[in-house]
C-alpha atoms as a PDB file:
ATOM      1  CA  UNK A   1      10.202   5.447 -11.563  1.00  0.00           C
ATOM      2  CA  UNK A   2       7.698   3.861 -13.633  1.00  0.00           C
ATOM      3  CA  UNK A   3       4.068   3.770 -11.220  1.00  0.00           C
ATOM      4  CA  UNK A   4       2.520  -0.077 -11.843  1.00  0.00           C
ATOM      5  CA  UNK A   5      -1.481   0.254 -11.168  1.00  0.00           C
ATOM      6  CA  UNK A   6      -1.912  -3.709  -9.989  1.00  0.00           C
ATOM      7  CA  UNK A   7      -5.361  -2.965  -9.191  1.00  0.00           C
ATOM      8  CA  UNK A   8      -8.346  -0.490 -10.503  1.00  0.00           C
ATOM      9  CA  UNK A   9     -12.079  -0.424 -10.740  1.00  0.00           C
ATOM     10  CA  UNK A  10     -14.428   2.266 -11.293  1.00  0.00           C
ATOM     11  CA  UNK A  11     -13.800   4.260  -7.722  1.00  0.00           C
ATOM     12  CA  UNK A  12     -10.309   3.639  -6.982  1.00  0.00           C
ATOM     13  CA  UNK A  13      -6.668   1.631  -7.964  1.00  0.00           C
ATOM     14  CA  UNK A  14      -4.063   0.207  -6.246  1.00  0.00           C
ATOM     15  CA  UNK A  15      -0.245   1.603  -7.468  1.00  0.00           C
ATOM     16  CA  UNK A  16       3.069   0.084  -6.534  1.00  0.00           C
ATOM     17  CA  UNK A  17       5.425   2.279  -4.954  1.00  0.00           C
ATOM     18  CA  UNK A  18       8.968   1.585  -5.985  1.00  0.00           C
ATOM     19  CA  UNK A  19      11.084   0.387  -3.171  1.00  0.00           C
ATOM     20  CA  UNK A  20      12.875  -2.605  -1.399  1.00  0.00           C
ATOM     21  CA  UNK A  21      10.156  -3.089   0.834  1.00  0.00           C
ATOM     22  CA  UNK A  22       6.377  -4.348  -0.364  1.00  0.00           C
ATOM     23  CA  UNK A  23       4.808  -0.867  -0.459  1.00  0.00           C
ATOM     24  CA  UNK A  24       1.511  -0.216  -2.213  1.00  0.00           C
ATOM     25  CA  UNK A  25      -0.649   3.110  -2.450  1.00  0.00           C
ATOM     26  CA  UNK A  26      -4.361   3.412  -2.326  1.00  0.00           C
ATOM     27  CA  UNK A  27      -6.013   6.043  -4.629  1.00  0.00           C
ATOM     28  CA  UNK A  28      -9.429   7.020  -4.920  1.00  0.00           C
ATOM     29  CA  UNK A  29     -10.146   8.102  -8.500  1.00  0.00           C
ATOM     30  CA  UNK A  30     -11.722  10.839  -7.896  1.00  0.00           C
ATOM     31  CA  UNK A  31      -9.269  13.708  -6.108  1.00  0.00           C
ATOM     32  CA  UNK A  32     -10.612  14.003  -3.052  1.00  0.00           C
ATOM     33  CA  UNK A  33      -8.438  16.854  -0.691  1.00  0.00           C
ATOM     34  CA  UNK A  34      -8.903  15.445   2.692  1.00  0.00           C
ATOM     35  CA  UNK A  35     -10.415  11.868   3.948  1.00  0.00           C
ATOM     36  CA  UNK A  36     -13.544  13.576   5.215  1.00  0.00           C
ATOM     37  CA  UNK A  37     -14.402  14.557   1.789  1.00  0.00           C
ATOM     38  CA  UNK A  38     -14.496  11.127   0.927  1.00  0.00           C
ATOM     39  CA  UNK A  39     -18.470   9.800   0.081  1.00  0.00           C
ATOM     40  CA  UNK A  40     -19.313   7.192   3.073  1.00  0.00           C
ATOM     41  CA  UNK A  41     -19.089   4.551   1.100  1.00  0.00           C
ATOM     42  CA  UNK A  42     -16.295   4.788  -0.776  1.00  0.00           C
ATOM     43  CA  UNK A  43     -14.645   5.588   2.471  1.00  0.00           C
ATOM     44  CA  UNK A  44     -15.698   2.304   3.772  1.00  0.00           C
ATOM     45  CA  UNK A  45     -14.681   0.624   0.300  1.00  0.00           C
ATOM     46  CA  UNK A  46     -11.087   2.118   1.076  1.00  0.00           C
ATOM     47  CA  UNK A  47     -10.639   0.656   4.603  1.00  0.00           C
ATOM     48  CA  UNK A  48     -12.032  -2.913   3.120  1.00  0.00           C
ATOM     49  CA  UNK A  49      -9.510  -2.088   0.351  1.00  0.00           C
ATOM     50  CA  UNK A  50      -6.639  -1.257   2.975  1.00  0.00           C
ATOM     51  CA  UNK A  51      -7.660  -4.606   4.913  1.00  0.00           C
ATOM     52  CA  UNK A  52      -7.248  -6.770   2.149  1.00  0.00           C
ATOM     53  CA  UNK A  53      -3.805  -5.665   1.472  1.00  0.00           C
ATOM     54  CA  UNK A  54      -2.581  -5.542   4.858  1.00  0.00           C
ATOM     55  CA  UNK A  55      -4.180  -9.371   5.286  1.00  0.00           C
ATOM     56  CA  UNK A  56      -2.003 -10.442   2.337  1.00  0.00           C
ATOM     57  CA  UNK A  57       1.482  -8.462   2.831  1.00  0.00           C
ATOM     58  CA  UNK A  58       1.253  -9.918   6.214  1.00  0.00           C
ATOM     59  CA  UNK A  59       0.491 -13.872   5.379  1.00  0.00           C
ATOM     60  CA  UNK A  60       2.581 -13.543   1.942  1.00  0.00           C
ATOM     61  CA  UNK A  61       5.908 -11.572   3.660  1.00  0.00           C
ATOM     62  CA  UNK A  62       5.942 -12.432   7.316  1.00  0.00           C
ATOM     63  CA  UNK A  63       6.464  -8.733   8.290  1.00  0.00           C
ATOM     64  CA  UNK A  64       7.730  -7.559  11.624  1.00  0.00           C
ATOM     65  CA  UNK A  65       5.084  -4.887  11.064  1.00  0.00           C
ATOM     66  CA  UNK A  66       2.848  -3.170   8.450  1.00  0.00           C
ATOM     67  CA  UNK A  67       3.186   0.860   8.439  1.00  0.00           C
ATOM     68  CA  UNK A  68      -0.101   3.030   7.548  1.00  0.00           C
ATOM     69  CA  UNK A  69       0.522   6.306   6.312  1.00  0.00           C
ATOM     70  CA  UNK A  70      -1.530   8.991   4.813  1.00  0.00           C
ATOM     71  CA  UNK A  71       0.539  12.697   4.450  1.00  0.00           C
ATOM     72  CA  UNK A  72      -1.150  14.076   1.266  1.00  0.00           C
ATOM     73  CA  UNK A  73       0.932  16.678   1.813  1.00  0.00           C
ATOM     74  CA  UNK A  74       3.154  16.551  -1.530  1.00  0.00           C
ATOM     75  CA  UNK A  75       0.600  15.407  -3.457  1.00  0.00           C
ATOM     76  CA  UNK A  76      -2.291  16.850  -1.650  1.00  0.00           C
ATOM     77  CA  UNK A  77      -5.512  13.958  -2.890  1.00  0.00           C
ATOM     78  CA  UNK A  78      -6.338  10.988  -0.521  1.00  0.00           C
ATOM     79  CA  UNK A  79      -4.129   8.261  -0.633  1.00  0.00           C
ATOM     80  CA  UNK A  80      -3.053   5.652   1.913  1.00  0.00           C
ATOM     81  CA  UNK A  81       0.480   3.920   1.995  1.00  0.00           C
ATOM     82  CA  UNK A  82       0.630   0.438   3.087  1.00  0.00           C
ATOM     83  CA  UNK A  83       4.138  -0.891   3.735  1.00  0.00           C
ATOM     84  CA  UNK A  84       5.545  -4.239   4.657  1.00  0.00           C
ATOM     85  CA  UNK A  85       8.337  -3.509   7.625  1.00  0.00           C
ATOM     86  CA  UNK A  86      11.157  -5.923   8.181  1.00  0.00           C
ATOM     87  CA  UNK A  87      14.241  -5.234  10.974  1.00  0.00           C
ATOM     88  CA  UNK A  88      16.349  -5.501   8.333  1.00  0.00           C
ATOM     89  CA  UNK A  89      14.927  -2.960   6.117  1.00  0.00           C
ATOM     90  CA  UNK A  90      17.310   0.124   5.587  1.00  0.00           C
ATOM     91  CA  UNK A  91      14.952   2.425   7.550  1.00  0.00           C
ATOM     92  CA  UNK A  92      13.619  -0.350  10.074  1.00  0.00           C
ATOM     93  CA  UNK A  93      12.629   0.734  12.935  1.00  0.00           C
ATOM     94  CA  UNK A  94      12.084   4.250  11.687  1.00  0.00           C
ATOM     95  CA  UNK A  95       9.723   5.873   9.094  1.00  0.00           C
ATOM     96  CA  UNK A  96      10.308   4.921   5.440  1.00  0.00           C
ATOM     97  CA  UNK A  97      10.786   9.137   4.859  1.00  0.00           C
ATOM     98  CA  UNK A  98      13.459   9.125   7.611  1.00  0.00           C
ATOM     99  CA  UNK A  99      17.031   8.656   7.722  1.00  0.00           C
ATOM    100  CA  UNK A 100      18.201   5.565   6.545  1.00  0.00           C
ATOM    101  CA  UNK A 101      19.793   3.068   9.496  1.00  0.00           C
ATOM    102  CA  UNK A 102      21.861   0.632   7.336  1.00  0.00           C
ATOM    103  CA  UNK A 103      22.069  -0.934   3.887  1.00  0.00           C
ATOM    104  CA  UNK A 104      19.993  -3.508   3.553  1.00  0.00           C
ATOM    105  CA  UNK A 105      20.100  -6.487   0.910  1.00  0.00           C
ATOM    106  CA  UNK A 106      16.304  -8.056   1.543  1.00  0.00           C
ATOM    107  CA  UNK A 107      15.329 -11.713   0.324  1.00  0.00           C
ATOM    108  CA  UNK A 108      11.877 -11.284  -0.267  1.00  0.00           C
ATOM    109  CA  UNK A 109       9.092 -13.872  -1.899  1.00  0.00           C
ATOM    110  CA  UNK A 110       8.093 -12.920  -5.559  1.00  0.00           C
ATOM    111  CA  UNK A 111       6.396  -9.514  -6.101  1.00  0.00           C
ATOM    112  CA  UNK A 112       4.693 -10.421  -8.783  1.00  0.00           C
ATOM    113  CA  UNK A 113       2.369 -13.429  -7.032  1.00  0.00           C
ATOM    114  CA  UNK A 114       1.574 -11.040  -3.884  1.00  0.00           C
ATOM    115  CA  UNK A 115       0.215  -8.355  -6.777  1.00  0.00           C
ATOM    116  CA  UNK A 116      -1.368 -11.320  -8.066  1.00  0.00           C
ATOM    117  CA  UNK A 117      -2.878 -12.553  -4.859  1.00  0.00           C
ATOM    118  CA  UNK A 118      -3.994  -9.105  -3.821  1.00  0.00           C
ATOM    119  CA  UNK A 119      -5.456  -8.785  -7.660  1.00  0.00           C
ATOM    120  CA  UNK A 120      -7.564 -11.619  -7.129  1.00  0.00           C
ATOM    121  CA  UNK A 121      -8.772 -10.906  -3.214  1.00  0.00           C
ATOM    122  CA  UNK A 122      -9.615  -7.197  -4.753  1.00  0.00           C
ATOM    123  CA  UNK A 123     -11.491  -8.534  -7.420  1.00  0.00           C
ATOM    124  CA  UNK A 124     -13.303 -11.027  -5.451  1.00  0.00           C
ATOM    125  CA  UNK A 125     -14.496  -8.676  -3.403  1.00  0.00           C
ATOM    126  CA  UNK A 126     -15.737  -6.800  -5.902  1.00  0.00           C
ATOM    127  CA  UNK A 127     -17.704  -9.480  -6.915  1.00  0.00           C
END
């Protein structure tokens, strides 16, 4: 598993998670342990970050829901998963880290223009 950064600036980067859902991870730069630890503002730059990808997953996929998720358990630095859910989705309606439902064969719109599309709402926000 080869980790794609589609996003990065000087505070924190976007990473693909490989999967057959859309499923991106949030990392600040720096290794902060816990959320709290987190300076205000780049706390507030991480929920603008997390908005901008949930607003585009949802109008780009059409998902039946978008899962949140932040465990740090495993890899114990603040990160936050954002995941596109479909009912047809092997896991669907359960966690992504659960037991897997069915086999799923998802049709899903290009990867590569949504991490384009969030790319370019990142970046103009940055502006």
């Amino acid at each position: 598993m080869q980790n794609i950064i589609i996003y990065e600036d000087f505070s924190l980067y976007v990473e693909k998670h490989d999967s057959e859902i859309p499923w991106l991870k949030i990392f600040t730069k720096e290794p902060y342990r816990e959320l709290g630890d987190v300076p205000v503002g780049l706390r507030q730059k991480l929920w603008e970050t997390y908005d901008i990808i949930e607003y585009e997953m949802t109008r780009y996929y059409n998902p039946k829901k978008i899962n949140m998720a932040s465990f740090s358990n495993i890899l114990p630095r603040v990160h936050i998963h954002v995941m596109a859910r479909f009912e047809e989705d092997s896991y669907f309606p359960h966690s992504m880290w659960g037991e897997k439902q069915r086999e799923s064969n998802l049709t899903l719109p290009n990867e590569a223009e949504f991490h384009k599309r969030v790319f370019n709402a990142l970046t103009l926000k940055q502006s």
